[in-house]
Protein backbone atom coordinates (compact mmCIF):
# COMPACT_ATOMS: atom_id res chain seq x y z
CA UNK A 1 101.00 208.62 319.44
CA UNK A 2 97.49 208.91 318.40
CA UNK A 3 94.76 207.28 320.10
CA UNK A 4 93.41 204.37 317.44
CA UNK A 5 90.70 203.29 319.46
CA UNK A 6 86.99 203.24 318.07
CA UNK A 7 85.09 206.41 320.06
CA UNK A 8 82.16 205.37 322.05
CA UNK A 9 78.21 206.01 320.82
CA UNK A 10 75.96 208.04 322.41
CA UNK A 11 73.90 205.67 324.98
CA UNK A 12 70.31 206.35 325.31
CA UNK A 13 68.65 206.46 328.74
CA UNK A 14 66.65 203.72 330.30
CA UNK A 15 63.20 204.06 330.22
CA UNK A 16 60.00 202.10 331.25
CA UNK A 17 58.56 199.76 328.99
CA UNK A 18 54.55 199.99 327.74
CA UNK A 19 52.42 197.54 328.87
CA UNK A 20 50.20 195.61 326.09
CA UNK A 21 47.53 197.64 324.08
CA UNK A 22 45.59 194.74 323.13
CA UNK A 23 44.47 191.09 324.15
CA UNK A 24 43.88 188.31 322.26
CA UNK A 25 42.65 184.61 323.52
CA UNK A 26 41.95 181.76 321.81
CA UNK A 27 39.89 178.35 322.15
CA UNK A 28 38.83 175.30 320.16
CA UNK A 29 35.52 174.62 318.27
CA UNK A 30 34.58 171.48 319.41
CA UNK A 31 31.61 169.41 318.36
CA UNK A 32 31.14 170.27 315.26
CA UNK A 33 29.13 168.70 313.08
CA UNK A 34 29.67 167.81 309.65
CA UNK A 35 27.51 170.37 308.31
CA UNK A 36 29.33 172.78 310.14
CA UNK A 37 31.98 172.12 308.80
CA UNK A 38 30.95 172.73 305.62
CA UNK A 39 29.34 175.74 305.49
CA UNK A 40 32.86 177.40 307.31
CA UNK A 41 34.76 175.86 304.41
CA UNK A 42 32.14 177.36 301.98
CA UNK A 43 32.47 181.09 304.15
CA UNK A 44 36.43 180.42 304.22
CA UNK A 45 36.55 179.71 300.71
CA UNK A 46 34.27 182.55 299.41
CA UNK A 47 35.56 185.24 301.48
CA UNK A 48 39.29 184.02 300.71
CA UNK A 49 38.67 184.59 297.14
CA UNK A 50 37.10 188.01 297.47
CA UNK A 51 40.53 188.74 299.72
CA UNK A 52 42.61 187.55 297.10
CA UNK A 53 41.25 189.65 294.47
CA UNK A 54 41.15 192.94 296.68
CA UNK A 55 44.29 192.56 297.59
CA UNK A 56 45.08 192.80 293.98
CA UNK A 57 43.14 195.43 293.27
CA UNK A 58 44.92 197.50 296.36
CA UNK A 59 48.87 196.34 295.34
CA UNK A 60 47.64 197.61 291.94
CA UNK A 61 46.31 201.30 293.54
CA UNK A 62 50.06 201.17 294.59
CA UNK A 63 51.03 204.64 295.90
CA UNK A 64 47.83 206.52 294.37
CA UNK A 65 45.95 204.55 297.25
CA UNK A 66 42.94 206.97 298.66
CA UNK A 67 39.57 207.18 300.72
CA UNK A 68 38.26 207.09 297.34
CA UNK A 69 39.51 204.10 295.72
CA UNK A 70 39.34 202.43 299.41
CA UNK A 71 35.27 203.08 299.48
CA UNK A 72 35.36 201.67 295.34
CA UNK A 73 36.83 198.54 296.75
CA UNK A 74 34.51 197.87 299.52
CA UNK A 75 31.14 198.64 297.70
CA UNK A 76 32.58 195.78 294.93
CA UNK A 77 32.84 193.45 297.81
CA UNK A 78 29.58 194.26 299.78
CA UNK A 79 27.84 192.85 296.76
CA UNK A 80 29.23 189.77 297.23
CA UNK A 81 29.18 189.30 300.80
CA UNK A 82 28.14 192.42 303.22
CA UNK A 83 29.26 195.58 304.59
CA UNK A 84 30.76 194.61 307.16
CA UNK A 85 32.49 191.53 305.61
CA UNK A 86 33.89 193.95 303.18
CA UNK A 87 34.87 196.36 306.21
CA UNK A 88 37.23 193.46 307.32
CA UNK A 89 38.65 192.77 304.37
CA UNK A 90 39.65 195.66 302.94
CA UNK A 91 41.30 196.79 306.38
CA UNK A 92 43.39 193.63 305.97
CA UNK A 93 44.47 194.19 302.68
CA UNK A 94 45.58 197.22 303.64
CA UNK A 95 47.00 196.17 306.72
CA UNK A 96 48.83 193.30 304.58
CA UNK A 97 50.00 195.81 301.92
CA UNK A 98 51.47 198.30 304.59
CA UNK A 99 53.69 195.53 306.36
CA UNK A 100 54.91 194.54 302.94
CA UNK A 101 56.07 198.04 302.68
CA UNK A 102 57.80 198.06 305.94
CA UNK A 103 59.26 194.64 305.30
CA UNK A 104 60.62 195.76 301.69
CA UNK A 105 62.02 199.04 303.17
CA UNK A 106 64.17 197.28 305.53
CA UNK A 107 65.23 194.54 302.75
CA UNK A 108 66.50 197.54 300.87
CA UNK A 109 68.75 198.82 303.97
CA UNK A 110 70.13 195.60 304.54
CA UNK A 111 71.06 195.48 300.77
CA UNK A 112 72.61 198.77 300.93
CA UNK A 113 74.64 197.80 304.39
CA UNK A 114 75.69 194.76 302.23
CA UNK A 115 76.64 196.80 299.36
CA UNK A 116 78.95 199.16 300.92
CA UNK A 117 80.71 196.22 303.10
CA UNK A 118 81.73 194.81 299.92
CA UNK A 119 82.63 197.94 298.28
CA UNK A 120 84.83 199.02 300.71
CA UNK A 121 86.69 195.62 301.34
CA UNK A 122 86.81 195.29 297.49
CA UNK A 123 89.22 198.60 297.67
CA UNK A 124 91.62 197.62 299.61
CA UNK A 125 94.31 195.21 298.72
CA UNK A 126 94.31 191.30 298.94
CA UNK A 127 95.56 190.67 301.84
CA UNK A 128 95.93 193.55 303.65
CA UNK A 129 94.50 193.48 307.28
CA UNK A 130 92.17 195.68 308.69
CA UNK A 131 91.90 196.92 311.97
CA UNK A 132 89.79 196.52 315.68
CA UNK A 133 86.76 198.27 313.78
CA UNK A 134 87.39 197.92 310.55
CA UNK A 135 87.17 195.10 308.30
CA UNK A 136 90.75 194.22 305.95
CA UNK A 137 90.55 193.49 302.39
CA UNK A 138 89.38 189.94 301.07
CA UNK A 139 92.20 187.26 301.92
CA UNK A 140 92.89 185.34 298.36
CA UNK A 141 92.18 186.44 295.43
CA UNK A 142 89.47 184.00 294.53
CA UNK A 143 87.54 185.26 296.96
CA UNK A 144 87.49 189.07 295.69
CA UNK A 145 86.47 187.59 292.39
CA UNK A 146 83.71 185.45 294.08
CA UNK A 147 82.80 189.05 296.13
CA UNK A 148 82.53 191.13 293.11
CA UNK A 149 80.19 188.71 291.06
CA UNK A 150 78.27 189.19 294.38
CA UNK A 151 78.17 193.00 294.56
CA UNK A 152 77.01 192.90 290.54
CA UNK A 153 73.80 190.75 291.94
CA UNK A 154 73.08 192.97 295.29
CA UNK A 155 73.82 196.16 293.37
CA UNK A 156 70.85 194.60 290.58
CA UNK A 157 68.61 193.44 293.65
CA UNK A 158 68.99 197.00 295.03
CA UNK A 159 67.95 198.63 291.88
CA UNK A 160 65.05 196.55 291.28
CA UNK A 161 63.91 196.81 295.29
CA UNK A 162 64.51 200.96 294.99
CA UNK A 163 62.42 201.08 291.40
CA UNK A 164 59.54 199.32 293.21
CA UNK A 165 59.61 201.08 296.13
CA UNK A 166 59.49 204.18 294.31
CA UNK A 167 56.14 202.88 292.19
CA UNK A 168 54.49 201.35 295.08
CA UNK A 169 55.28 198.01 294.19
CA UNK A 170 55.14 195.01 296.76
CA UNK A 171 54.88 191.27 296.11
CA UNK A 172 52.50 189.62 298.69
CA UNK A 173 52.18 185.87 299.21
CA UNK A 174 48.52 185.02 300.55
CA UNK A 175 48.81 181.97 302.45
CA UNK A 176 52.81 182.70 303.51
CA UNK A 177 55.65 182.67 301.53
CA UNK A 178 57.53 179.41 303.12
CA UNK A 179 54.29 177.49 302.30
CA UNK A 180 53.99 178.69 299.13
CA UNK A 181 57.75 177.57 298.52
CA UNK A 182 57.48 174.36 300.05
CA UNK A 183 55.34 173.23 297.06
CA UNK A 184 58.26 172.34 295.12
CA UNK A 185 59.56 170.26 297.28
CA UNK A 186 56.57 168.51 299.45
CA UNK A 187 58.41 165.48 300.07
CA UNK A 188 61.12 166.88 302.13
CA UNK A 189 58.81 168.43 304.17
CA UNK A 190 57.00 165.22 304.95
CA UNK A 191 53.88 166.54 302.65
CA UNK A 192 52.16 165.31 299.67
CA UNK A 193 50.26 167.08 296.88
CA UNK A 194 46.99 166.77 298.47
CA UNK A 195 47.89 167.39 302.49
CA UNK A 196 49.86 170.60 301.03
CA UNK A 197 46.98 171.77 299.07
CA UNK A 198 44.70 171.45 301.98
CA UNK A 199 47.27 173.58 303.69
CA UNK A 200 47.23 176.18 301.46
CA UNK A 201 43.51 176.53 300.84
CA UNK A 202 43.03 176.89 304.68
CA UNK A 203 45.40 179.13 305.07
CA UNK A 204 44.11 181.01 302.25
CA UNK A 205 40.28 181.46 303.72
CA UNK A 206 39.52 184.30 305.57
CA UNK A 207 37.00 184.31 308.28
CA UNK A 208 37.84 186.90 309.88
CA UNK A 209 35.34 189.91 311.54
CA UNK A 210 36.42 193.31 313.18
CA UNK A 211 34.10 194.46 316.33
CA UNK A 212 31.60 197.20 316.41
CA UNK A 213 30.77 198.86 320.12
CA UNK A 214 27.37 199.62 320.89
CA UNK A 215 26.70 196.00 318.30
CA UNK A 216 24.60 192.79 320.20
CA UNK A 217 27.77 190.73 321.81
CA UNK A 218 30.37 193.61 320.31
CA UNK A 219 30.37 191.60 316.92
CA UNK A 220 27.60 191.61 314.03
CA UNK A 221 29.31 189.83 311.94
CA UNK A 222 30.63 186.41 314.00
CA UNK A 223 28.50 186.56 317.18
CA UNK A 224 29.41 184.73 320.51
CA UNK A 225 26.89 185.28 323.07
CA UNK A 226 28.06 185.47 327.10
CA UNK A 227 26.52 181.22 326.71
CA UNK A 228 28.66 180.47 324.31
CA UNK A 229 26.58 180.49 321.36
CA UNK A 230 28.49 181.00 317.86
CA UNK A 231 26.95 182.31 315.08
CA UNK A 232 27.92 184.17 311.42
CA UNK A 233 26.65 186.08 308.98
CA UNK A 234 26.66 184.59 305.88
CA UNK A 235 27.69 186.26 302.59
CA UNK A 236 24.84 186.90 299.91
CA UNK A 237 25.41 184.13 297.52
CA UNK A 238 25.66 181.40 300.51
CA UNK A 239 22.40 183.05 302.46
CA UNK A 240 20.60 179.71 300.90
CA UNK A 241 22.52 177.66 304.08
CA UNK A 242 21.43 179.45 306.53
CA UNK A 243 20.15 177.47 309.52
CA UNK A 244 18.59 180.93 311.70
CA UNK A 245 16.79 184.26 311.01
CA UNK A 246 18.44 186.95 309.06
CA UNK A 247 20.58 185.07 306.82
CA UNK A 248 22.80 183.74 310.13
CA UNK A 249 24.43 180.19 310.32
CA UNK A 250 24.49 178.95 313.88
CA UNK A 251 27.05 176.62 315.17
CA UNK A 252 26.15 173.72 317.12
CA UNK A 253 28.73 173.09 319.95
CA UNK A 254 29.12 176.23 322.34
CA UNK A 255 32.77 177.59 323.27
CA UNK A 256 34.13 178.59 326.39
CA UNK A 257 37.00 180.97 327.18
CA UNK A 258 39.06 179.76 329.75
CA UNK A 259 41.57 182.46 329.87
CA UNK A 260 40.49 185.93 330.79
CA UNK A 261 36.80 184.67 330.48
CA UNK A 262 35.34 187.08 332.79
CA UNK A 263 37.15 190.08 330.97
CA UNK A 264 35.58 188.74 327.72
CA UNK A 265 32.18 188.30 329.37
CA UNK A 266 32.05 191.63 330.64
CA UNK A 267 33.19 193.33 327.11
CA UNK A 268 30.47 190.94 325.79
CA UNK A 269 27.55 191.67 328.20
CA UNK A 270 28.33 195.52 328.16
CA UNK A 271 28.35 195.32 323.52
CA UNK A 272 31.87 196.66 323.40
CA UNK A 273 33.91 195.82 320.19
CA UNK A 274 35.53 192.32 319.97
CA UNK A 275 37.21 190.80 316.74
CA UNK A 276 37.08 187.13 316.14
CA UNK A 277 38.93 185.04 313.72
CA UNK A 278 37.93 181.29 312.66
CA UNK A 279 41.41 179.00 312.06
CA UNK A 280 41.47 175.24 310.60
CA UNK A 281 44.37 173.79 312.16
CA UNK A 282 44.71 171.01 309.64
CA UNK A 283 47.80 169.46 310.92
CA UNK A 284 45.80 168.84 314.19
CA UNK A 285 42.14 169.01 312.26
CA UNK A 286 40.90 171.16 314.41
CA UNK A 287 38.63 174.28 314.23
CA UNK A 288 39.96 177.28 316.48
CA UNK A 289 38.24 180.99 318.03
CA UNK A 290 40.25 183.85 318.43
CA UNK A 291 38.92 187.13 320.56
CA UNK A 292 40.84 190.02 320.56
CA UNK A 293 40.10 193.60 321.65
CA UNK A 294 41.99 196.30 322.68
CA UNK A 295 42.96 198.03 326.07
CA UNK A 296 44.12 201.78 327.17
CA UNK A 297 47.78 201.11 327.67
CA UNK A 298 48.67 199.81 331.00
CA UNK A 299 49.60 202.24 333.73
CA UNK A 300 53.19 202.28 333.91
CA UNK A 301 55.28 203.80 337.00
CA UNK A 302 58.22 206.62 336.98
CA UNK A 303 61.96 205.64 336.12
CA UNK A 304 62.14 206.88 339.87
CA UNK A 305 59.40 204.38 341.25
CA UNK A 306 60.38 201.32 339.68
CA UNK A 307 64.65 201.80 340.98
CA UNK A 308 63.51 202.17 344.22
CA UNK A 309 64.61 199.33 346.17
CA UNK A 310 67.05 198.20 344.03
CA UNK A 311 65.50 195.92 340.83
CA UNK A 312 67.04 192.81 338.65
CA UNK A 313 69.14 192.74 335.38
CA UNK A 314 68.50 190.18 333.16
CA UNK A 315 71.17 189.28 330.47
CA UNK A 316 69.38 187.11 327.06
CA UNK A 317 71.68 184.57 325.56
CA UNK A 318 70.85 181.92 323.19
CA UNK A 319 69.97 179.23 325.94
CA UNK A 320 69.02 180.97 329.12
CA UNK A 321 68.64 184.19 330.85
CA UNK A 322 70.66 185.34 333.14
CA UNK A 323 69.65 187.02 335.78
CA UNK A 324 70.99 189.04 339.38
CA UNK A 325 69.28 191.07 341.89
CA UNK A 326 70.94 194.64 342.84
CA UNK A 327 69.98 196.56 345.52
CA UNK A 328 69.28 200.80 345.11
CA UNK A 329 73.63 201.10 345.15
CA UNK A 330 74.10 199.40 342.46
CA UNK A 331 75.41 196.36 344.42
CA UNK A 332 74.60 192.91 343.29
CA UNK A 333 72.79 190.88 346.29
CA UNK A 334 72.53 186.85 346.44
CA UNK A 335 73.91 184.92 344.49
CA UNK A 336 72.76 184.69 340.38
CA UNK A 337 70.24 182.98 338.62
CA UNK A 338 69.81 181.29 335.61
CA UNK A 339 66.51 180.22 333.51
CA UNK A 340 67.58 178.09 330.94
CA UNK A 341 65.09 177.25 327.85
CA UNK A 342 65.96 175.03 324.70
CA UNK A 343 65.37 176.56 321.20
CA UNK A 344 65.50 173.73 319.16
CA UNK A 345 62.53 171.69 317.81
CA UNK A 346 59.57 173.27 316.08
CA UNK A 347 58.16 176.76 316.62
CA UNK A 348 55.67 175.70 319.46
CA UNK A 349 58.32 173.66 321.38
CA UNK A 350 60.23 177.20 321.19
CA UNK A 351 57.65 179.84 322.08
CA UNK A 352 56.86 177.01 325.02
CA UNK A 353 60.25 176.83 326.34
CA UNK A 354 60.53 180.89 326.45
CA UNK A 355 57.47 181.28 328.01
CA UNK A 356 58.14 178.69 330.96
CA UNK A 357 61.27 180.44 331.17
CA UNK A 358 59.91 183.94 331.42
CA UNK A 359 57.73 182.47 334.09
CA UNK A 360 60.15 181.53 336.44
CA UNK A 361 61.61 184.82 336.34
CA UNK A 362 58.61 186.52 336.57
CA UNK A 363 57.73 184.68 339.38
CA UNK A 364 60.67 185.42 340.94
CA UNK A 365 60.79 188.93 340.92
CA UNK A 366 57.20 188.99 342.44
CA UNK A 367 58.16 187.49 344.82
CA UNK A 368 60.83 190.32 345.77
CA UNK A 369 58.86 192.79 344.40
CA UNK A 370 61.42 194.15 341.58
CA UNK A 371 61.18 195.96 338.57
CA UNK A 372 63.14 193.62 335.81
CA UNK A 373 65.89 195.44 333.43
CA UNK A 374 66.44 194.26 330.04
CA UNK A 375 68.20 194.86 326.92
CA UNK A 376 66.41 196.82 324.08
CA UNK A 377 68.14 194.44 321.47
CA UNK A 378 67.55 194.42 318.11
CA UNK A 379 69.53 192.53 315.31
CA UNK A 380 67.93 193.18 312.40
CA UNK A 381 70.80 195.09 310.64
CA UNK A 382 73.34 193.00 312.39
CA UNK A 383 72.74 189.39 310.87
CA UNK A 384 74.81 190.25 307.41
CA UNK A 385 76.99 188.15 306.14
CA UNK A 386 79.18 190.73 304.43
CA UNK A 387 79.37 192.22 307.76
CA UNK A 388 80.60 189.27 309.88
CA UNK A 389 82.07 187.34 307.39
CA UNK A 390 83.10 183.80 307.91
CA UNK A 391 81.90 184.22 311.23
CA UNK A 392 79.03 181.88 310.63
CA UNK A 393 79.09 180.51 314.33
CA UNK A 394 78.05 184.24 315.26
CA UNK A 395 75.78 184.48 312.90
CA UNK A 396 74.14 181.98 313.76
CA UNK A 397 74.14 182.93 317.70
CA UNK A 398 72.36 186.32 316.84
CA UNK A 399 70.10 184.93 314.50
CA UNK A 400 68.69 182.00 317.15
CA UNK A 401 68.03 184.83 319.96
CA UNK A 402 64.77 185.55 319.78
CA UNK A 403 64.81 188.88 321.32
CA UNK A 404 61.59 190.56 319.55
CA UNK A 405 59.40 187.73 320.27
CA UNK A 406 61.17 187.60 323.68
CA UNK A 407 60.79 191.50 324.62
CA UNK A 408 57.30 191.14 323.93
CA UNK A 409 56.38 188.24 325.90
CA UNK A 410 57.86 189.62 328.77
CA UNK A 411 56.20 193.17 328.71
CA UNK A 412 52.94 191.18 328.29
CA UNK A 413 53.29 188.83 330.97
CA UNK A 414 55.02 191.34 333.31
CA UNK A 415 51.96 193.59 332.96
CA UNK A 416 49.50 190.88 334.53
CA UNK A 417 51.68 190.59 337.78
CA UNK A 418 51.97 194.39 337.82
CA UNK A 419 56.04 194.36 337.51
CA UNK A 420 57.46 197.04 335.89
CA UNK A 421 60.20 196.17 332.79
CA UNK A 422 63.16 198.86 332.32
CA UNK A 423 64.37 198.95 329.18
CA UNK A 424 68.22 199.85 328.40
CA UNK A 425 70.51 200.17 325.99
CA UNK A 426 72.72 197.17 325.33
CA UNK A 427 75.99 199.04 324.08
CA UNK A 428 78.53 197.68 325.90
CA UNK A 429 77.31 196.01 328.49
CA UNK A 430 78.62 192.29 328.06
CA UNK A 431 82.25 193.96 327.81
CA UNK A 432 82.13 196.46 330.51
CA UNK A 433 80.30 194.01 332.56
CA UNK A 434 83.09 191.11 331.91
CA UNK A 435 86.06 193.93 332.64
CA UNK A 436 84.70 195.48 336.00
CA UNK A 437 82.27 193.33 337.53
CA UNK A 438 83.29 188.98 336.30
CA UNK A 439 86.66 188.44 338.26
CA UNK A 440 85.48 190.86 341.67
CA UNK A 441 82.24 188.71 342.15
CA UNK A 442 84.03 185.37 341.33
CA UNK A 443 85.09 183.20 344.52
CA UNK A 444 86.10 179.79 345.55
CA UNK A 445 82.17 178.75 345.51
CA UNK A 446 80.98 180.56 342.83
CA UNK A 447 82.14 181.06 339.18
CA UNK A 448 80.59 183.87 337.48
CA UNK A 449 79.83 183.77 334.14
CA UNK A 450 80.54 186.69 331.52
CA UNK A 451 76.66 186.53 331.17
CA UNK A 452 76.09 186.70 334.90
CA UNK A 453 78.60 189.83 334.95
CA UNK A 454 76.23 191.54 331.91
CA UNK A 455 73.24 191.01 333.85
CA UNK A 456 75.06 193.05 336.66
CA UNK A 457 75.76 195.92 334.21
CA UNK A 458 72.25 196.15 332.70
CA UNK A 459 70.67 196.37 336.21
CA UNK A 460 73.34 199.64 337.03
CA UNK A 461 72.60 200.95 333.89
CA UNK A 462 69.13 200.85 334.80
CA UNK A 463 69.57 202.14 338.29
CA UNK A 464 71.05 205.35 336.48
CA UNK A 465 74.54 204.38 337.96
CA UNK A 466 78.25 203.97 336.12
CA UNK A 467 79.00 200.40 335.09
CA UNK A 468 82.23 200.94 336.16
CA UNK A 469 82.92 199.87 339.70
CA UNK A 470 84.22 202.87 342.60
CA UNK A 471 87.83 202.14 343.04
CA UNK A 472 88.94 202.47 346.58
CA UNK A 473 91.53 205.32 347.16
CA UNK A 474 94.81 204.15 348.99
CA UNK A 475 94.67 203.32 352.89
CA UNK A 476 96.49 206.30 354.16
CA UNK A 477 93.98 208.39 351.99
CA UNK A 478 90.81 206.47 353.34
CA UNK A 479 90.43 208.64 356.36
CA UNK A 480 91.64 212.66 356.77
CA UNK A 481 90.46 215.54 357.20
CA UNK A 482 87.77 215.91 354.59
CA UNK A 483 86.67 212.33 355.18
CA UNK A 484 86.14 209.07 353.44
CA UNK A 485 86.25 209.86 349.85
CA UNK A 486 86.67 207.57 346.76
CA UNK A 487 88.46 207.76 343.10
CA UNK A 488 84.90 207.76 341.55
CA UNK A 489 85.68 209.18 338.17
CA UNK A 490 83.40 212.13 336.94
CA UNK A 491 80.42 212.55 335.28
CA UNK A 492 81.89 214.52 332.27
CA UNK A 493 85.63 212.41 332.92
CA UNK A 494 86.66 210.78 329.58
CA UNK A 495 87.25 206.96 329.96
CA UNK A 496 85.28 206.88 332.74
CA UNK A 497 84.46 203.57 332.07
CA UNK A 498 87.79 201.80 332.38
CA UNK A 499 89.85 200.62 334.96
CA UNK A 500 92.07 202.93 337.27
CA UNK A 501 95.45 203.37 334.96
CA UNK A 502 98.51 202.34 337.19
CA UNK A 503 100.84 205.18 338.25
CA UNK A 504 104.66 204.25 338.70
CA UNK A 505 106.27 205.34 341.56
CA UNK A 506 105.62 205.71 345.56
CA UNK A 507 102.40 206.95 346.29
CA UNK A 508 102.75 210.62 348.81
């Protein structure tokens, strides 16, 4: 009889995550006065339109973009603000413009993963049952007719996404997309007219300044001197409201960085680059400072270094992390943890709850001194419906696991405590984990979790070791001649990975 089942993918080696490349902090504007507040409207409002229309001008250039045309764009905008102003906007058009791109690519791959789904179940008979990794034909018939109306519209959204990729096309929202939608229907969203308007124009201004090295305070453009002065050049037709020399507005409340002040007065003090952005929270009405700058990658150890005494797997689910120390064998040590976070409520209330959570863990393995080792997950392609069907409860699981957001975080915060993060691949891990390792490290006081027995996989697959646990050979074979020796499977052995297959008969 043929073997039916599904052969296994290539799985890529661990490796050690990058550290962060750049920092930003942030902190509020306070006492402002009411002139202030003015004149950053009046900046905000100016500079917003002159972003609008360049990024028209650049969607427009489409693929016949150049240094050229770039350098045309920005001397139209010095005129009506400055060279550098124009400098920062015309890097973020183009910085908005190539993310569309990115963003449209992988639209069109998801349509195209979509399309042949449907295709393919479309071919087969009503009815007729597919098998482990294959999907079956559509179950009644009014549901193939429902599915084909359906691959009609994604085969005429895949057109019209490939015939504007192919001209350079993109359609860019300025001020966001949702917000922009939510205008039609302000009064579910707890809005009105005007609080939604003042919404959008915020979110439409751009005050916004890239940093210059070798520049007074690393910025020419929105100054903040090591005492906290702020300070901004104004655009040419606003120069009239300037309140200090050389056409510059100065603030009157200082700022203070709380976090990673010392790092930001030293850039500061020394005139290396720093960007700063100016944000009008309006929900909160409040006036925010971001600094950013970037950093030479952070000095990561070997593969070798960071398994050396052993290191912890950490398992992401939906509402916690699971987590259990191994030792250099492989073995799992202690018993497991769990750092449980709640993803519903707003955005803030989310990133909140996976940051606490991150820092328990992260406190945790410095205090052991561990390397952490994680999953390299990535759902993108795998939230389809054509792919997983009526299987909305798992669709919605995948889609609420905020792994990006999460990965990032961690290699972030794991860089400031100096732990290492070892990144792996997640191909079978949950199953093998559940199969070799969940019933062996169950007891009478402790129940172990198919998450808990993932965690122990991703740590061995980190430590460079087989999932698959050593099977011990028979008690008269424990001890002979040539030693202890054990049924470990090898390297090149196919099925490896599964259990030891019971022989009939008397063992001699």
């Amino acid at each position: 009889m043929a073997d039916q089942r599904k052969p296994l993918r290539t799985i890529d080696p661990p490796f050690v995550a990058l550290g962060p490349s750049g920092v930003a902090i942030r902190t509020r504007l306070k006492h402002l006065t009411a002139e202030d507040e003015k004149v950053l409207r009046a900046v905000g409002a100016h500079l917003g339109s002159l972003a609008s229309k360049d990024l028209k001008r650049r969607c427009a250039d489409g693929l016949d973009h150049s240094t050229d045309t770039w350098a045309r764009r920005k001397r139209s905008l010095t005129q009506e603000s400055s060279s550098r102003w124009a400098g920062s906007i015309t890097k973020a058009t183009h910085d908005q413009w190539a993310l569309s791109r990115r963003a449209q690519f992988a639209h069109i791959q998801s349509l195209e993963a979509g399309v042949r789904t449907i295709a393919h179940r479309l071919s087969l008979p009503v009815g007729e049952k597919g098998g482990k990794w294959t999907p079956g034909g559509y179950r009644t018939r009014q549901e193939w007719f429902a599915k084909t109306r359906r691959l009609h519209l994604l085969e005429e959204r895949l057109i019209r996404e490939r015939a504007d990729r192919e001209a350079g096309r993109v359609r860019v929202a300025r001020g966001g997309r949702d917000l922009l939608n939510t205008r039609h229907n302000v009064e579910a969203a707890g809005l009105t007219e005007a609080s939604w308007r003042e919404r959008w124009e915020a979110e439409r201004w751009f005050l916004a300044a890239d940093g210059e090295s070798g520049k007074r305070c690393g910025n020419e453009t929105i100054r903040v001197t090591p005492d906290g002065e702020v300070s901004l050049k104004l655009p040419a037709p606003l120069a009239h409201l300037a309140n200090a020399k050389h056409g510059r507005y100065v603030l009157a409340g200082a700022v203070a960085f709380h976090h990673r002040g010392d790092e930001w007065a030293d850039r500061v003090w020394a005139n290396r680059a720093v960007a700063y952005r100016i944000h009008d929270d309006v929900e909160r009405g409040r006036w925010y400072l971001t600094a950013s700058w970037t950093i030479p990658p952070a000095l990561t150890v070997s593969l070798a270094q960071a398994r050396s005494g052993g290191l912890i797997g950490v398992d992401t689910n939906t509402d916690h992390l699971a987590a259990w120390r191994l030792d250099a064998h492989g073995n799992p040590c202690g018993e497991p943890r769990r750092f449980l976070y709640d993803l519903s409520g707003n955005a803030q209330h989310r990133d909140a709850q996976v940051r606490h959570a991150l820092t328990r863990l992260l406190h945790w393995a410095a205090q052991r001194g561990l390397s952490i080792a994680i999953e390299d997950l990535d759902f993108q392609a795998e939230k389809t419906r054509e792919k997983h069907g009526r299987r909305k409860r798992f669709r919605k699981l995948i889609s609420g696991m905020p792994v990006s957001r999460l990965r990032a975080r961690l290699v972030s915060m794991a860089a400031e405590l100096g732990i290492t993060i070892v990144a792996v691949d997640p191909a079978y891990t949950s199953m093998w984990g559940a199969q070799h390792w969940q019933k062996s490290l169950t007891s009478k006081t402790r129940k172990t979790t198919r998450h808990d027995a993932a965690s122990v996989a991703i740590g061995r697959r980190a430590l460079g070791h087989r999932i698959r646990r050593r099977t011990a050979p028979p008690p008269q074979h424990q001890r002979d001649a040539a030693g202890h020796r054990t049924a470990q499977a090898g390297r090149g052995t196919r099925g490896r990975e599964e259990t030891r297959p019971r022989i009939p008969g008397p063992r001699t």
